[in-house]
C-alpha atoms as a PDB file:
ATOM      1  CA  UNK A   1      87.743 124.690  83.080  1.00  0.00           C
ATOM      2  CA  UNK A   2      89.094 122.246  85.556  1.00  0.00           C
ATOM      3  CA  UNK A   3      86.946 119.687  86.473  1.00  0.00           C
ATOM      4  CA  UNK A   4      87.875 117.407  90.045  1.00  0.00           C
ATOM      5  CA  UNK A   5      87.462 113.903  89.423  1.00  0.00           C
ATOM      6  CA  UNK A   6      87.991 113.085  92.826  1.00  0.00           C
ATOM      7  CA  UNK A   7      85.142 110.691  92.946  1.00  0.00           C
ATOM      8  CA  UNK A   8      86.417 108.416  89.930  1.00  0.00           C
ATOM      9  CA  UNK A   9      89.091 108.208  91.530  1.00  0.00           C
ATOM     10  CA  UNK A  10      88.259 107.049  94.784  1.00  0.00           C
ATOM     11  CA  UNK A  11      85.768 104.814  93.419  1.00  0.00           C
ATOM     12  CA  UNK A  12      87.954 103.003  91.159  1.00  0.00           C
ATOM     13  CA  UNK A  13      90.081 102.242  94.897  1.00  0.00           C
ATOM     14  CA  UNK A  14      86.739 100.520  96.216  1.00  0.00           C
ATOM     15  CA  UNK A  15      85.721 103.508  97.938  1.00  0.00           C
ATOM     16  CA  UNK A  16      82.373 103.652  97.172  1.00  0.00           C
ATOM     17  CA  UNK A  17      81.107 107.223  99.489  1.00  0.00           C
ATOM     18  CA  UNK A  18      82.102 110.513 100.792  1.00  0.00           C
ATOM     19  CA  UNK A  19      82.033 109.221 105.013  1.00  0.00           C
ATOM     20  CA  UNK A  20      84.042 106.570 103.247  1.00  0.00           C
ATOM     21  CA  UNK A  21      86.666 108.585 101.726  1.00  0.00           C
ATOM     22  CA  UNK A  22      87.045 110.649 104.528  1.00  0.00           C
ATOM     23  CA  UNK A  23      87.665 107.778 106.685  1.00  0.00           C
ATOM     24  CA  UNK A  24      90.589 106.624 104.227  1.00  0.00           C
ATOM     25  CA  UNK A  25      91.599 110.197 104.022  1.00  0.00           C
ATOM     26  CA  UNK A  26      92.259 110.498 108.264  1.00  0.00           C
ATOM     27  CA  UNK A  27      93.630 106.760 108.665  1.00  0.00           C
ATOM     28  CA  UNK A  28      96.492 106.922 105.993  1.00  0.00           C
ATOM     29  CA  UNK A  29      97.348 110.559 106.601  1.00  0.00           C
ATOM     30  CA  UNK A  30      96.107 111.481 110.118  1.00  0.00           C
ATOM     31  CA  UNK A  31      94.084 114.457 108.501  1.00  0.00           C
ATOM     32  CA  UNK A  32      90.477 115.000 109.870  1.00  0.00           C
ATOM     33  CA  UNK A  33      89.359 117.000 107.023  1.00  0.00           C
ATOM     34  CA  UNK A  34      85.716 118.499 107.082  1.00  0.00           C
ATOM     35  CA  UNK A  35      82.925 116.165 105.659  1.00  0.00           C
ATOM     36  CA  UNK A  36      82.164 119.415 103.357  1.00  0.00           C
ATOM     37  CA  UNK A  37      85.088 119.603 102.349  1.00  0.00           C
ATOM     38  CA  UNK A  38      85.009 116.425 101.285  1.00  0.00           C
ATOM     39  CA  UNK A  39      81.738 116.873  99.756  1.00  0.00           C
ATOM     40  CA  UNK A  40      82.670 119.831  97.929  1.00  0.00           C
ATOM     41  CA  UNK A  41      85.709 118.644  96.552  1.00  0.00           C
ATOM     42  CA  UNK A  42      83.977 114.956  95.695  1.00  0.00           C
ATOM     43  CA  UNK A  43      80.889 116.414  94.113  1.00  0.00           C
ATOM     44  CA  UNK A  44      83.446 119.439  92.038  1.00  0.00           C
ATOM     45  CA  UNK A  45      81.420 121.806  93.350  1.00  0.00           C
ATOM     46  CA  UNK A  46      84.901 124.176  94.169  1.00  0.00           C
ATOM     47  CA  UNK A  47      85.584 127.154  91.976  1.00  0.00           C
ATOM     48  CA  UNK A  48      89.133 127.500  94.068  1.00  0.00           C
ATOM     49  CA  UNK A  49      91.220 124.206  94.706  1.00  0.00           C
ATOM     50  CA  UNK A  50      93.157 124.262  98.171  1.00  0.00           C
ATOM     51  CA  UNK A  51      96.654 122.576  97.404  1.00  0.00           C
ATOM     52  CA  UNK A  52      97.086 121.152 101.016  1.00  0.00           C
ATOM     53  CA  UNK A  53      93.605 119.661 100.778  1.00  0.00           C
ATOM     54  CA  UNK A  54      93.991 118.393  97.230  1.00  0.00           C
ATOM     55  CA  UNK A  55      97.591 116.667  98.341  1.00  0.00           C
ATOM     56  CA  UNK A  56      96.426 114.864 101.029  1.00  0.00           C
ATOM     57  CA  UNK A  57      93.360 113.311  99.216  1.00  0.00           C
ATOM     58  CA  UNK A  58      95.498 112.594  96.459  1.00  0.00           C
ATOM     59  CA  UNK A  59      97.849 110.853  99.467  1.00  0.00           C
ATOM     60  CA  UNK A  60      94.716 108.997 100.779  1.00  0.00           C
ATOM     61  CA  UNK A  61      94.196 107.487  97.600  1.00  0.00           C
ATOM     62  CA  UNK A  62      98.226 106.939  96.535  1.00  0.00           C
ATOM     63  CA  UNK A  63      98.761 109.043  93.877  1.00  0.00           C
ATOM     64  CA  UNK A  64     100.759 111.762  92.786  1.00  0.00           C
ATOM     65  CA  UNK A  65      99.428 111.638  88.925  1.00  0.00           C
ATOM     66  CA  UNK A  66      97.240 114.686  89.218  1.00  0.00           C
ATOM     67  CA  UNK A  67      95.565 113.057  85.450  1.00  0.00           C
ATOM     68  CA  UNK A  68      93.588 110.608  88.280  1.00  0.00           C
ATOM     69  CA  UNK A  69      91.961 114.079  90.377  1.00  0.00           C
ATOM     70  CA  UNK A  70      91.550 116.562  87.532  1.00  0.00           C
ATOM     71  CA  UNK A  71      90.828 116.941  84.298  1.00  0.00           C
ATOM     72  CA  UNK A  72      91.074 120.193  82.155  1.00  0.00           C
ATOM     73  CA  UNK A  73      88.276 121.083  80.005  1.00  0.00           C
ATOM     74  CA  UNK A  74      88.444 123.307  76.908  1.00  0.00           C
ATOM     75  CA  UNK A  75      85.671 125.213  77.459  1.00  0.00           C
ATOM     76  CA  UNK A  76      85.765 127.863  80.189  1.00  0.00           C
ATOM     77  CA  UNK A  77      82.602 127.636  82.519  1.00  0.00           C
ATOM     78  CA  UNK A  78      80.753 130.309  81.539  1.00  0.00           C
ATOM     79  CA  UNK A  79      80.674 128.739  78.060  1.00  0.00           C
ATOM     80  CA  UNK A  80      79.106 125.310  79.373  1.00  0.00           C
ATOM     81  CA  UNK A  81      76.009 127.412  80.907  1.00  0.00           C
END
């Protein structure tokens, strides 16, 4: 399973909340991307990953190492339940 670590990240940049990381997010790349899909994407609460969406956070926070957004988990979802 892959598992967005989106908030680690951003947190370990000072950015300490969602609103936050959306404001970062539309001042260094002039995207206004929807709080919920912030939230969504934040929280790893997507089962599909948009690419565009995922690039531009990962732009926000300077990176291109996807190793600081996602993390791959051995176990398949269904398995965790």
């Amino acid at each position: 399973m892959i598992k967005l670590t989106i908030e680690q990240a951003a947190t370990a940049r000072g950015i300490q909340s969602q609103k936050e990381l959306r404001a970062v997010v539309l001042e260094k790349t002039g995207v206004d991307l929807r709080p919920a899909t912030i939230s969504d994407m934040y929280r790893n609460n997507k089962t599909q990953i948009n690419r565009d969406h995922l690039e531009t956070i990962m732009q926000a926070l300077g990176t291109t190492d996807f190793n600081e957004v996602l993390t791959i988990d051995g176990n398949k979802k269904d398995d965790a339940e």
